[in-house]
Structure formats: C-alpha cells, structure tokens
Protein backbone atom coordinates (compact mmCIF):
# COMPACT_ATOMS: atom_id res chain seq x y z
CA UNK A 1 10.35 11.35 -4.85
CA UNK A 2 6.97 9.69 -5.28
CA UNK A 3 7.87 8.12 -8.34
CA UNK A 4 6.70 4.59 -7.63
CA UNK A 5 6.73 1.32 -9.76
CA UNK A 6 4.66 -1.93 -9.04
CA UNK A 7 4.07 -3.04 -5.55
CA UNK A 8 6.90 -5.19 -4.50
CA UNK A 9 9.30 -2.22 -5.32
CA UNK A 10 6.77 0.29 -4.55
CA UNK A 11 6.58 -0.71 -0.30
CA UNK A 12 10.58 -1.34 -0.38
CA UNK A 13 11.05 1.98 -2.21
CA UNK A 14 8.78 3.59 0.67
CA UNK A 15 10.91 3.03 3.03
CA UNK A 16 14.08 4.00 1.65
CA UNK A 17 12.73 6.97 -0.46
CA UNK A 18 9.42 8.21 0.65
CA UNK A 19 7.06 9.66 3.49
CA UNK A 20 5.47 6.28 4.42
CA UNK A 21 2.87 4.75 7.42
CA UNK A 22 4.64 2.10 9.01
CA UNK A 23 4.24 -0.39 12.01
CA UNK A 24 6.15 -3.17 13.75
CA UNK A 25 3.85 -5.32 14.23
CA UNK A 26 0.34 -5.65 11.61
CA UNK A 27 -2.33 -3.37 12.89
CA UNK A 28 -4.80 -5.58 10.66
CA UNK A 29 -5.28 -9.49 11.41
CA UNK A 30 -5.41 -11.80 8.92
CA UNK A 31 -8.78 -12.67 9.21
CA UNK A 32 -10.37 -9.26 7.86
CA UNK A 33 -8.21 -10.20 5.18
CA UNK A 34 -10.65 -9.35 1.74
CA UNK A 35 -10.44 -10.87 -1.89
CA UNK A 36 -9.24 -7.42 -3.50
CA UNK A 37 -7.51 -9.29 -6.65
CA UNK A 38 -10.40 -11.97 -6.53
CA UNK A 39 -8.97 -15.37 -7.56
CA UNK A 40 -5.65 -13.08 -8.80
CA UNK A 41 -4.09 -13.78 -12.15
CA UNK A 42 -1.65 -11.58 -14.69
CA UNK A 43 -1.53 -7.70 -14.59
CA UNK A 44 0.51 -5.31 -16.07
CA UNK A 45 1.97 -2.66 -13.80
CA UNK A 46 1.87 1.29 -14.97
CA UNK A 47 3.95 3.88 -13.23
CA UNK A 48 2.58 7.05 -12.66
CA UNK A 49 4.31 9.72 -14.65
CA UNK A 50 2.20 13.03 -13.78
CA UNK A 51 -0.51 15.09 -15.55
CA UNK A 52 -2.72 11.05 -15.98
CA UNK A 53 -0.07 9.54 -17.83
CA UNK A 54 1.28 6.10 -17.21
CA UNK A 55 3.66 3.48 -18.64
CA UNK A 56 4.24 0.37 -18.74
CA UNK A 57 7.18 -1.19 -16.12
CA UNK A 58 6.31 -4.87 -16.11
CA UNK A 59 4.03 -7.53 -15.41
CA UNK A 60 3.21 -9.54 -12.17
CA UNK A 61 1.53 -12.39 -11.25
CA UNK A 62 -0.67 -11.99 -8.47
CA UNK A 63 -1.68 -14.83 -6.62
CA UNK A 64 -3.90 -15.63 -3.54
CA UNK A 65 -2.33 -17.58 -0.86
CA UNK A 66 -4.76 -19.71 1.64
CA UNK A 67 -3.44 -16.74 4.85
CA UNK A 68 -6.25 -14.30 2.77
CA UNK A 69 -2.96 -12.68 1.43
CA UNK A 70 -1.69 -12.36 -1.58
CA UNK A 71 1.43 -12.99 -3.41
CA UNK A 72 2.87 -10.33 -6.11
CA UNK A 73 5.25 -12.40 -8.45
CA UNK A 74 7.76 -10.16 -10.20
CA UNK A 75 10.69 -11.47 -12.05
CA UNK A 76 13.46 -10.64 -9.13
CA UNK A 77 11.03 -10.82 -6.30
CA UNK A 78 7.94 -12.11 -4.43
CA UNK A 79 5.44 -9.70 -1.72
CA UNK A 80 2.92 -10.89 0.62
CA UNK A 81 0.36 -8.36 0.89
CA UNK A 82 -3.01 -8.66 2.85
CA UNK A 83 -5.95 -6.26 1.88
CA UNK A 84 -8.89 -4.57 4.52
CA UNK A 85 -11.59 -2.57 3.75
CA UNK A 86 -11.24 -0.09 5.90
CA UNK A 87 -14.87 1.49 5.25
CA UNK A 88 -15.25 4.81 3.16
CA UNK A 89 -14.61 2.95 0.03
CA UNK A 90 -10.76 2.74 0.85
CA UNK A 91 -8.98 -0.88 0.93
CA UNK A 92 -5.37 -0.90 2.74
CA UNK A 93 -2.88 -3.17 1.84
CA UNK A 94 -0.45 -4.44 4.36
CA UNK A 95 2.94 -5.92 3.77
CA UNK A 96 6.39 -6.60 5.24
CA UNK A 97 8.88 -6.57 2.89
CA UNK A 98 11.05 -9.64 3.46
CA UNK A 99 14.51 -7.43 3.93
CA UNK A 100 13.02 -5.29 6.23
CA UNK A 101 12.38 -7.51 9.53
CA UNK A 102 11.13 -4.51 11.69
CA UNK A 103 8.62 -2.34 9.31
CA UNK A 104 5.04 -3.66 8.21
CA UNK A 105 4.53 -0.96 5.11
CA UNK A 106 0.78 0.47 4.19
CA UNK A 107 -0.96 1.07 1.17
CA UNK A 108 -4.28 2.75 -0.76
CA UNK A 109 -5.74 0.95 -3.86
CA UNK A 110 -8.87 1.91 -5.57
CA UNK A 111 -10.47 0.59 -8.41
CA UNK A 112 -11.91 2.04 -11.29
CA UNK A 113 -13.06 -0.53 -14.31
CA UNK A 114 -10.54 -2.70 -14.21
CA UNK A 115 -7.82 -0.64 -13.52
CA UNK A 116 -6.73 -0.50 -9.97
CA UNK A 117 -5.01 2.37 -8.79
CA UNK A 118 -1.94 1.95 -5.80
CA UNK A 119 -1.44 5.17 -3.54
CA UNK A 120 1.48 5.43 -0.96
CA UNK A 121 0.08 8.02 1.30
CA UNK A 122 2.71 10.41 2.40
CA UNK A 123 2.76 11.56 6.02
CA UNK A 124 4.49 14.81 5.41
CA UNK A 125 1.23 15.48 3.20
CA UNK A 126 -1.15 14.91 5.97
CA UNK A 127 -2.45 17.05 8.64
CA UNK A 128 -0.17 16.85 11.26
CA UNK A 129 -3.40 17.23 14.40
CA UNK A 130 -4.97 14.61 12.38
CA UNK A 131 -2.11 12.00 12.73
CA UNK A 132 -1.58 13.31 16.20
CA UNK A 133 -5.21 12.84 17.53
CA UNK A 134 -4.94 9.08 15.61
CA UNK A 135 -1.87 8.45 18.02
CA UNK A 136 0.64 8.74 15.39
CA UNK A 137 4.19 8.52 16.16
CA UNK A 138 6.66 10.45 13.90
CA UNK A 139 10.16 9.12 13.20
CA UNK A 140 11.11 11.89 11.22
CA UNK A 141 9.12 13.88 9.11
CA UNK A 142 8.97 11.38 6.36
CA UNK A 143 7.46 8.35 8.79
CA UNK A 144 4.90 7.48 10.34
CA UNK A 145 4.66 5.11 12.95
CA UNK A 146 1.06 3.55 13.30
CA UNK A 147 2.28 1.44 16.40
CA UNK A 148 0.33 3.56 18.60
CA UNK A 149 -3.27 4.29 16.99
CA UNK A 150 -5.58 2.23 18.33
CA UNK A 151 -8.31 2.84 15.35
CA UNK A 152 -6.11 1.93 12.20
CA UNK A 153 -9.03 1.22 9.90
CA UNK A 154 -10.08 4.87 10.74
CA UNK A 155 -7.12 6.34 10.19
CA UNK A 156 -7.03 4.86 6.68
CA UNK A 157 -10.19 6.02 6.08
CA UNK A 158 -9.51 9.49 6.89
CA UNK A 159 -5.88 9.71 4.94
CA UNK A 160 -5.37 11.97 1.30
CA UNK A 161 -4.59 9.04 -0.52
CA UNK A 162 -2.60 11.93 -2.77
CA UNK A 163 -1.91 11.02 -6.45
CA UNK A 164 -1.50 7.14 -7.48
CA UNK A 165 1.72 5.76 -7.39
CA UNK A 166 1.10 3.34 -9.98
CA UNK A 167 -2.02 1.26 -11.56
CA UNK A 168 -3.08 -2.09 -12.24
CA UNK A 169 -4.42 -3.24 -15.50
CA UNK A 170 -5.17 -7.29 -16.04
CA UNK A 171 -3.95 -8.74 -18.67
C-alpha cells in the first residue's frame, strides 16, 4: 500500500499503512536544518499512480518557520518538517506528526527541475544486514526503528529510496 498523497498525509499514512523508518526522539538537530523549499511558497501535490503517471490531489502552502523547519499548510492540517542533506545527493525530511506523540517519521525528496519528488523508503524493501549493521531495530517487519543507529545521515544515504510517493510542482 504505497499509495501516498502530499506530505502531511503521506508521514501519518506511514505509520498506519506502510513499511516506514521511525525514531522517538529526532536523530537530526535542528541546526543542520537546510533551505530545501528555499523561501517556500504554493505547490501543487501529485500522487504517484505507477508506470510515471501522476495526478493532481491538492495544493499546499509551504512555509519556512525561523526553527530551519518548515510548515506544510493543507486545508485540514499543518506538518513541521525539517530537511538534512545527508550527503550522496539525498535530503531527509524529518517530522512528527502532531497525533502521534512517540514516532518522529523519515523521508527522501529529490529534485528534478522544479519538480520535487517525495519517497517513503520501505524497510521491508531494504536489505535486512544493511539495516542490521546500521543498528536498526525492527518492530515488525513493516518498521524500522532508527533509535539505535548511531550514523543516521549514512543510513539515509545508503537506503533504495524505491519509487516516489508523490511530487512537488510550484505553482
């Protein structure tokens, strides 16, 4: 079920639906916080329907707060999510959604043009010695607990991102 829509429902839908890297407290501080959505604005959210095809869900305003973060504005909700470039051209988004008071949730983007792409990585799609030599804990076989890797950024940087999720698109 890797159906995913824009980001606020994409990191709550993670949890509920999907193979996800989680943590319960943020394995990146603040302060390597990076300007992925520059000074932010309006984009225009595309779920990823298979074979390269997209379509339109909705629009959010993305906004950057003075924390580094950044806020996604939907109509029924609001997510905080920080950004770190984690090296090997792959920038992880961190976010705890505000019902869930004991997961932070992980993402992938990418950016192509001015499209960027959003990637849940699964764990049940990774190499299992991989995730086990990062320190990974498993809390069933569709989540990952990053409580225990010491090296976070490297373990981002060494994930298959897998398909995207969704894209970006400013408007």
């Amino acid at each position: 079920m890797r159906r995913l829509i824009p980001p606020s429902a994409a990191v709550i839908l993670c949890l509920l639906l999907t193979g996800c890297f989680t943590s319960e407290l943020p394995k990146f501080p603040l302060s390597s916080a990076v300007a992925a959505f520059g000074n932010g604005g309006r984009y225009g959210v595309f779920e990823h329907v298979g074979n390269g095809k997209y379509i339109k869900r909705r629009t959010v305003m993305v906004t950057p707060s003075l924390d580094g973060s950044y806020a996604f504005v939907g109509e029924k909700s609001t997510l905080l999510i920080s950004f770190h470039n984690v090296g090997n051209n792959v920038i992880v988004g961190q976010s705890k959604p505000g019902n869930n008071r004991n997961a932070y949730i992980y993402l992938i983007l990418a950016r192509k043009g001015k499209e960027t792409f959003l990637y849940l990585p699964q764990c049940e799609a990774q190499d299992t010695a991989l995730l086990s030599a990062h320190g990974i804990t498993f809390r069933d076989p569709f989540e990952c607990s990053i409580d225990g890797v010491s090296n976070p950024a490297r373990l981002f940087a060494t994930l298959s991102a897998g398909e995207p999720n969704s894209k970006m698109v400013p408007e």
